[in-house]
Protein backbone atom coordinates (compact mmCIF):
# COMPACT_ATOMS: atom_id res chain seq x y z
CA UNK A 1 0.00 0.00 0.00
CA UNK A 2 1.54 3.44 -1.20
CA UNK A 3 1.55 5.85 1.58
CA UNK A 4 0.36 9.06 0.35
CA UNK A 5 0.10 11.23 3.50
CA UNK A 6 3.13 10.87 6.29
CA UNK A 7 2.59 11.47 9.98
CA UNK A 8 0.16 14.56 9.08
CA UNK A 9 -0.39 16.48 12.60
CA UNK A 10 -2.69 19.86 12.89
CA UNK A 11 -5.52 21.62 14.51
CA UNK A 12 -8.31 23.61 13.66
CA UNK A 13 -9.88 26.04 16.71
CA UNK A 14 -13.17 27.14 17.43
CA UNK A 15 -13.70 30.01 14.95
CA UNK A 16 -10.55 29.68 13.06
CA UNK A 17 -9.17 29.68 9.17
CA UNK A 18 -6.47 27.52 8.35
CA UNK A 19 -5.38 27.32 5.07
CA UNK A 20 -3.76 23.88 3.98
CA UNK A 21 -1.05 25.23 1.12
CA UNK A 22 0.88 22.97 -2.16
CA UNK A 23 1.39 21.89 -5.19
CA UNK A 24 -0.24 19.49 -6.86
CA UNK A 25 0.31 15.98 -5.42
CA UNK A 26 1.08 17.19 -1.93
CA UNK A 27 -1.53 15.26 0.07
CA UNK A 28 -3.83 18.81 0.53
CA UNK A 29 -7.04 16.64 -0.94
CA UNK A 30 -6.28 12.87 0.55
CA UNK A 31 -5.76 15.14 4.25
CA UNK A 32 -9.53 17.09 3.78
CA UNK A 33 -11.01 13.75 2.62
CA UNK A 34 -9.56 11.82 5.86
CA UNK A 35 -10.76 14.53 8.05
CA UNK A 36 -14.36 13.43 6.59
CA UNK A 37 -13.35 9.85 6.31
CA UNK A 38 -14.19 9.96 2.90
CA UNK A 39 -10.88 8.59 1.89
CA UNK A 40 -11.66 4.62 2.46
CA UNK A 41 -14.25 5.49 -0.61
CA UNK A 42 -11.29 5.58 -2.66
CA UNK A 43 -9.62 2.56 -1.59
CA UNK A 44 -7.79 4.33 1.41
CA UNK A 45 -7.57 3.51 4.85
CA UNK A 46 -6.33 6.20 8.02
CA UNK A 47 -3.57 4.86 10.53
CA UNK A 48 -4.48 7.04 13.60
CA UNK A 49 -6.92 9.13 15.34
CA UNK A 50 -8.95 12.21 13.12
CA UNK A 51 -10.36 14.34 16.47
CA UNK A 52 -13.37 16.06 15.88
CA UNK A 53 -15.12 18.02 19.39
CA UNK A 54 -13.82 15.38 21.69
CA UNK A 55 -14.24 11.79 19.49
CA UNK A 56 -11.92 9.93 17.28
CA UNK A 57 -13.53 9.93 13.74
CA UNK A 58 -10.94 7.49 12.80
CA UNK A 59 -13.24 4.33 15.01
CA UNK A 60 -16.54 5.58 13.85
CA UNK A 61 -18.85 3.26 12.26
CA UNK A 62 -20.00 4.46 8.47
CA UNK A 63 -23.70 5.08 9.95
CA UNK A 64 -22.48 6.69 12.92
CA UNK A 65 -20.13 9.41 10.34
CA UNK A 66 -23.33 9.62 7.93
CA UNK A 67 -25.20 11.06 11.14
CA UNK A 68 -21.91 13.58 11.26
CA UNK A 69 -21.59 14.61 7.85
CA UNK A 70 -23.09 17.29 6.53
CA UNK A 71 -24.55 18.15 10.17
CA UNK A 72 -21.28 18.84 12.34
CA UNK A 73 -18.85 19.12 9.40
CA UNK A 74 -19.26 19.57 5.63
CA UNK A 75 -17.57 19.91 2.83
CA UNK A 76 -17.27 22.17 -0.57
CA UNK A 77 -15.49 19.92 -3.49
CA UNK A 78 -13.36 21.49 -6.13
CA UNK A 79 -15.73 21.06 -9.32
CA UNK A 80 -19.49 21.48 -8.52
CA UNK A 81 -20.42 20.37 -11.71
CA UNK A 82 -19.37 16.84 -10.95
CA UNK A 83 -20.49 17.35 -7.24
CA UNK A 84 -23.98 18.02 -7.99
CA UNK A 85 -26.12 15.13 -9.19
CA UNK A 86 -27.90 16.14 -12.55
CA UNK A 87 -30.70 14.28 -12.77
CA UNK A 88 -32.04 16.10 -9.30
CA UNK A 89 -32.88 20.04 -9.05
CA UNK A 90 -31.11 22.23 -6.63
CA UNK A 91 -33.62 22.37 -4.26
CA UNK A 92 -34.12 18.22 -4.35
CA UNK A 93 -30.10 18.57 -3.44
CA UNK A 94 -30.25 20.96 -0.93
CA UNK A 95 -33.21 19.76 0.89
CA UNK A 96 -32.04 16.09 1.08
CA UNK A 97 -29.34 17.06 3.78
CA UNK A 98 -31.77 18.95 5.70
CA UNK A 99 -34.11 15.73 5.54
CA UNK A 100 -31.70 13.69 6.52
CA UNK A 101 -30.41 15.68 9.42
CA UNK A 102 -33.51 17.38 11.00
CA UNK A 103 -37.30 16.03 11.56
CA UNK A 104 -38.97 19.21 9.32
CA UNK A 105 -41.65 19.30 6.91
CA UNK A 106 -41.23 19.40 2.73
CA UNK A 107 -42.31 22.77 3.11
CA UNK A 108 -40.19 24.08 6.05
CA UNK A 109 -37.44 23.00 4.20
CA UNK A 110 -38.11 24.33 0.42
CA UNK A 111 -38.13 27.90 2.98
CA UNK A 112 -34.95 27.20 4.47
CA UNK A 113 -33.07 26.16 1.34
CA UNK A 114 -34.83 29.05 -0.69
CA UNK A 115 -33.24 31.45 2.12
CA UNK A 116 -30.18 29.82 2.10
CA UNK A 117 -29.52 30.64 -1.64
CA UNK A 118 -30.45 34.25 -1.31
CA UNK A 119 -27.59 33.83 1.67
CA UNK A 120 -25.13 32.47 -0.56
CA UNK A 121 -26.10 35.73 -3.32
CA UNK A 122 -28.52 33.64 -5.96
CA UNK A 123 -31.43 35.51 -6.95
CA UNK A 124 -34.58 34.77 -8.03
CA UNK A 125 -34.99 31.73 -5.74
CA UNK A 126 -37.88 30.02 -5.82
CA UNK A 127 -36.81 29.66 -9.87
CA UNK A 128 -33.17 28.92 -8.89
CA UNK A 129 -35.01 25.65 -6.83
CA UNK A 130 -36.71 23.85 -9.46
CA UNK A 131 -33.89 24.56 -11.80
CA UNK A 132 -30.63 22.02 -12.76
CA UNK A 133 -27.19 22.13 -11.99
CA UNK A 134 -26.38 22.25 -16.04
CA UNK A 135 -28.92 25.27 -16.32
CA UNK A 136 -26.57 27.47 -13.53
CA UNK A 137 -23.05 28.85 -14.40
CA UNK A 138 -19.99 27.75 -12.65
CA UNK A 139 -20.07 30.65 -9.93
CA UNK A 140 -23.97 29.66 -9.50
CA UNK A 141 -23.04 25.99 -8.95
CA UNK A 142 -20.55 26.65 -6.61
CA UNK A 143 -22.84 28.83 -4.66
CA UNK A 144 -25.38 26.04 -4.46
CA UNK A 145 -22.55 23.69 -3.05
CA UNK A 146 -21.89 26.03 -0.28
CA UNK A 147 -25.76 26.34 0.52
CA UNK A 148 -25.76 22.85 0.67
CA UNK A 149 -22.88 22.14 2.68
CA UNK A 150 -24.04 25.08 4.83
CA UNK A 151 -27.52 23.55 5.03
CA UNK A 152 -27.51 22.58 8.42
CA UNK A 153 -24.91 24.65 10.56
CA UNK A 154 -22.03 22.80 10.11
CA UNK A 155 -19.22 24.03 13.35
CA UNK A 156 -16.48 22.85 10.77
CA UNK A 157 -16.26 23.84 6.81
CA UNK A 158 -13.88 22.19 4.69
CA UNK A 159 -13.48 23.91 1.17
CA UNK A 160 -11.19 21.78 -1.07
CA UNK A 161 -10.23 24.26 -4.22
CA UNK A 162 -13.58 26.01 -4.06
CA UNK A 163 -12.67 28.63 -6.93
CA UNK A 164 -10.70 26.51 -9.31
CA UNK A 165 -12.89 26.21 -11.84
CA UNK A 166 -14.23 30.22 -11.69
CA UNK A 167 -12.62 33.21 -13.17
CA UNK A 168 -10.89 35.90 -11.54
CA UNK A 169 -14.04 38.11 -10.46
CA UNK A 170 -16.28 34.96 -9.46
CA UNK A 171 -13.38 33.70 -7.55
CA UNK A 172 -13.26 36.90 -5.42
CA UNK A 173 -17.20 37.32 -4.86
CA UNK A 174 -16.72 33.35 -3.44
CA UNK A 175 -13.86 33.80 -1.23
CA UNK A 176 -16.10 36.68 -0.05
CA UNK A 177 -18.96 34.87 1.03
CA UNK A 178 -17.05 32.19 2.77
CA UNK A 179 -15.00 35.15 4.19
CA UNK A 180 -18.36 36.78 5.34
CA UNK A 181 -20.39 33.37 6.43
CA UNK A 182 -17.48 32.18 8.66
CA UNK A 183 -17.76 35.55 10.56
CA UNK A 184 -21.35 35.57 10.60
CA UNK A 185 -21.62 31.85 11.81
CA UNK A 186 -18.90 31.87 13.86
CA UNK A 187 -17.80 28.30 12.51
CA UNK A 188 -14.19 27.26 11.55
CA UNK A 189 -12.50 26.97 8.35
CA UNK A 190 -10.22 24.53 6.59
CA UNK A 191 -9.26 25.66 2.68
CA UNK A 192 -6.88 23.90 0.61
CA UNK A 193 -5.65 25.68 -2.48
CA UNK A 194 -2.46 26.08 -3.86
CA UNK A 195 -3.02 29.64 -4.13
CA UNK A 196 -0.64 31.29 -2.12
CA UNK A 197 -2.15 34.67 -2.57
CA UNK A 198 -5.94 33.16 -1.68
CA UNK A 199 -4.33 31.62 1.34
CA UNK A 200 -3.06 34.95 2.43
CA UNK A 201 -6.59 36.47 2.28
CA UNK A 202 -8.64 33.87 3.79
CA UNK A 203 -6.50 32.26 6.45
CA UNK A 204 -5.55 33.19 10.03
CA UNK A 205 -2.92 30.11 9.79
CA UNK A 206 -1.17 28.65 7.60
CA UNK A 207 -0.06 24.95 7.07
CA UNK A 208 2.63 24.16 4.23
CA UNK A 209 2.81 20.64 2.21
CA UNK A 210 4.92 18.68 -0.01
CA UNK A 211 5.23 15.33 -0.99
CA UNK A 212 2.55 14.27 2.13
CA UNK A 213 4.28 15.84 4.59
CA UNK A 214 3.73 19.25 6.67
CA UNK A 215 6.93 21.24 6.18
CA UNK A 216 5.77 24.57 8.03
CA UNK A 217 2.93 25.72 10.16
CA UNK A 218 2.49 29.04 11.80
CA UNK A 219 0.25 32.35 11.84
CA UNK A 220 -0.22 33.22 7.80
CA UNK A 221 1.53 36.76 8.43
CA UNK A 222 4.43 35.16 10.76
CA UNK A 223 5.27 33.24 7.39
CA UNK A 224 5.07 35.67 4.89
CA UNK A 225 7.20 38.33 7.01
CA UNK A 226 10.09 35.25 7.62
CA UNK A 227 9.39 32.12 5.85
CA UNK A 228 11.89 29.23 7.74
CA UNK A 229 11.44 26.56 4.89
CA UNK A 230 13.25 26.60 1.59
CA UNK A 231 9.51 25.53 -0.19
CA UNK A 232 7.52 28.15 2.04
CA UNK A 233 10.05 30.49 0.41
CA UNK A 234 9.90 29.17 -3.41
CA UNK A 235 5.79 29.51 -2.71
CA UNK A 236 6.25 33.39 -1.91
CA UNK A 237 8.73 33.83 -4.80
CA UNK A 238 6.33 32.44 -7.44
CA UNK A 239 3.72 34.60 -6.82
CA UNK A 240 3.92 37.29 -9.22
CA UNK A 241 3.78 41.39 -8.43
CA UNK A 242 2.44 44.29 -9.54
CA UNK A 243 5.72 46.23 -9.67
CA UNK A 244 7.84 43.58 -11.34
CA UNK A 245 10.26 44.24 -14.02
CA UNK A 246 8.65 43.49 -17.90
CA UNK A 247 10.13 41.13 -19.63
CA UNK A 248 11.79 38.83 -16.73
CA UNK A 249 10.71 35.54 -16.53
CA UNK A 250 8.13 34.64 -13.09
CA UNK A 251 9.74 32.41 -11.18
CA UNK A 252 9.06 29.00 -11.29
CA UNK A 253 10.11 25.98 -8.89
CA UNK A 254 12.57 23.87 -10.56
CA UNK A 255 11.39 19.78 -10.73
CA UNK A 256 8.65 18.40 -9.73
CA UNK A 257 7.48 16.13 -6.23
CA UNK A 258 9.06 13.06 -5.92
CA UNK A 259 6.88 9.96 -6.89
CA UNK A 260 5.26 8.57 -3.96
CA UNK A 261 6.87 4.81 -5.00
CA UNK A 262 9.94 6.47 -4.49
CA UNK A 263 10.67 9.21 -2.22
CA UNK A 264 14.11 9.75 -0.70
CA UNK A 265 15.88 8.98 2.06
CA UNK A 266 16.62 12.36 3.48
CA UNK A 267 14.61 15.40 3.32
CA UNK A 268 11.58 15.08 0.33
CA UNK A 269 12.58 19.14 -0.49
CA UNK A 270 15.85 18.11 -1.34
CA UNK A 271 16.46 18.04 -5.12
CA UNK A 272 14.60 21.80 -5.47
CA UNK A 273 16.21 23.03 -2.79
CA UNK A 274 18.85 26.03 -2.80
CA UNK A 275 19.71 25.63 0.49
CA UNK A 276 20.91 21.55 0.10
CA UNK A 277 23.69 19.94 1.84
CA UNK A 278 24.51 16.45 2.71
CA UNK A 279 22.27 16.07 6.06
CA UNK A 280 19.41 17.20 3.57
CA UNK A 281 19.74 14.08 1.33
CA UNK A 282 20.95 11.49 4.00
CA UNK A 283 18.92 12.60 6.84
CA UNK A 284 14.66 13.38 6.89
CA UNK A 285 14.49 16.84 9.22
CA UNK A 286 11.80 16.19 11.84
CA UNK A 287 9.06 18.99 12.65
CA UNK A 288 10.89 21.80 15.33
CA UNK A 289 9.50 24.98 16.88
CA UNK A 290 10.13 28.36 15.45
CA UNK A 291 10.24 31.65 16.87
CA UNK A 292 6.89 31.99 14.40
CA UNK A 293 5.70 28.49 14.47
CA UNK A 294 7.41 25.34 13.27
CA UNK A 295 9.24 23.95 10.51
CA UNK A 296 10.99 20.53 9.34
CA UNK A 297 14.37 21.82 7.66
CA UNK A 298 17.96 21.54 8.80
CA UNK A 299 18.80 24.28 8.03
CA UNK A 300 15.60 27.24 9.01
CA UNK A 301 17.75 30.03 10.19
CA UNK A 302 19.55 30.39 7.59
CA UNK A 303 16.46 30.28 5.33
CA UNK A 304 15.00 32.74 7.34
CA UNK A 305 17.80 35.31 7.38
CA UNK A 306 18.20 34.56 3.38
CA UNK A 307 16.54 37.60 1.31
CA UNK A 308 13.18 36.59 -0.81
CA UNK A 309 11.23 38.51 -3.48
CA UNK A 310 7.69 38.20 -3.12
């Protein structure tokens, strides 16, 4: 069995926005879907506890996490239009959780779901309801996923890429409204993007992957100001600026992630990394404490005293 995410460690608190940040093939998505123990769907399995307001996930029975989802905890997928079902209409989709959750009438909860897109920004609800996820756009759809994963009050949101799929504009009216809801609702926040500019905005920590492991965690302003991992660093560097020179190239990571039949010995960073040595490649750093958080590199300090361009 390949091992996709490594001795993955983090919390969320009451009210909270963490922001889990990487490239492609970093574990972000396999970490969200343990959390709802939706991984064993795809052939996975979890090897330890997943907390959630005192209980261990982890040993929960499938009908005892159906009675969970969607209640205590939902989720917002990355494309809606393969989320939603289209052979039901959005208020069919949005009413189901609130059937399956609450003892109300068909009529108590056409109201709530009908209120619940005019929360999210739809208009024109009652149509909106008897219409199908093919007849909305891609910032409608997406809207309806977050009415429906807010359907019932969740205390945890989990939003796995929610503006992927949108253009610029749509993609800041979205991060908006889940800016905006959390507030209102008081609930707490886990987005995974590998946006590092999106994870700036939304979070009030931040947690850095590659390869399946957490290489830095701290407060999202501690680690822009003084980044301790070589990765954390690239991250910042890539993301492009207003007042940069025409004509130079944006900077781009060189390589890719190691294959997860075949990750090295020493530290998974290593073959990208400026800052290699010796101890990188032989030796895997373990997680350490920071004077802004913590970080799994051999060689922090100097990373953090090292100059970056963001």
């Amino acid at each position: 069995m390949t091992k996709v995410v490594d001795g993955v460690s983090f919390h969320v608190d009451e009210g909270e926005a963490i922001c889990i940040v990487g490239e492609s093939g970093s574990g972000k998505s396999v970490t969200s879907l343990s959390v709802m123990r939706l991984v064993e769907f795809e052939n996975g399995q979890i090897d330890g506890d997943v907390r959630f307001l005192g209980e261990d996930l982890a040993k929960k029975k499938g009908s005892e996490m159906r009675k969970i989802r969607g209640k205590e905890m939902s989720m917002i997928f990355q494309e809606p239009l393969t989320a939603l079902n289209p052979v039901f209409t959005i208020g069919k989709q949005i009413t189901e959780a609130i059937h399956f959750h609450e003892k109300v009438t068909k009529s108590e909860a056409l109201t709530r779901a009908e209120k619940l897109l005019a929360q999210v920004g739809l208009s024109d609800t009652k149509t909106r309801l008897k219409q199908y996820p093919h007849e909305l756009s891609g910032g409608m759809r997406q809207r309806v996923m977050i009415a429906i994963a807010l359907a019932c009050e969740p205390k945890l949101l989990i939003a796995d890429e929610p503006t992927t799929a949108l253009d610029v504009t749509i993609e800041a009216q979205i991060l908006e409204l889940l800016r905006s809801l959390r507030e209102e609702r008081k609930m707490s926040l886990m987005l995974i993007t590998h946006d590092i500019g999106v994870a700036y905005e939304m979070s009030d920590r931040l947690i850095i992957m590659y390869a399946g492991k957490i290489v830095e965690e701290g407060k999202t302003s501690d680690i822009f100001d003084t980044p301790h991992h070589p990765y954390t660093k690239a991250l910042l560097r890539s993301v492009p600026s207003m007042d940069g020179e025409r004509g130079v190239p944006l900077y781009s990571i060189p390589g890719s992630i190691p294959s997860l039949h075949d990750m090295p010995v020493g530290c998974r960073f290593a073959s990208r990394c400026d800052f290699v040595t010796e101890k990188c490649i032989q030796t895997e750093p373990s997680m350490e404490e920071t004077a802004v958080g913590s970080v799994a590199c051999w060689h922090s300090e100097k990373v953090a005293k090292s100059e970056v361009t963001v």
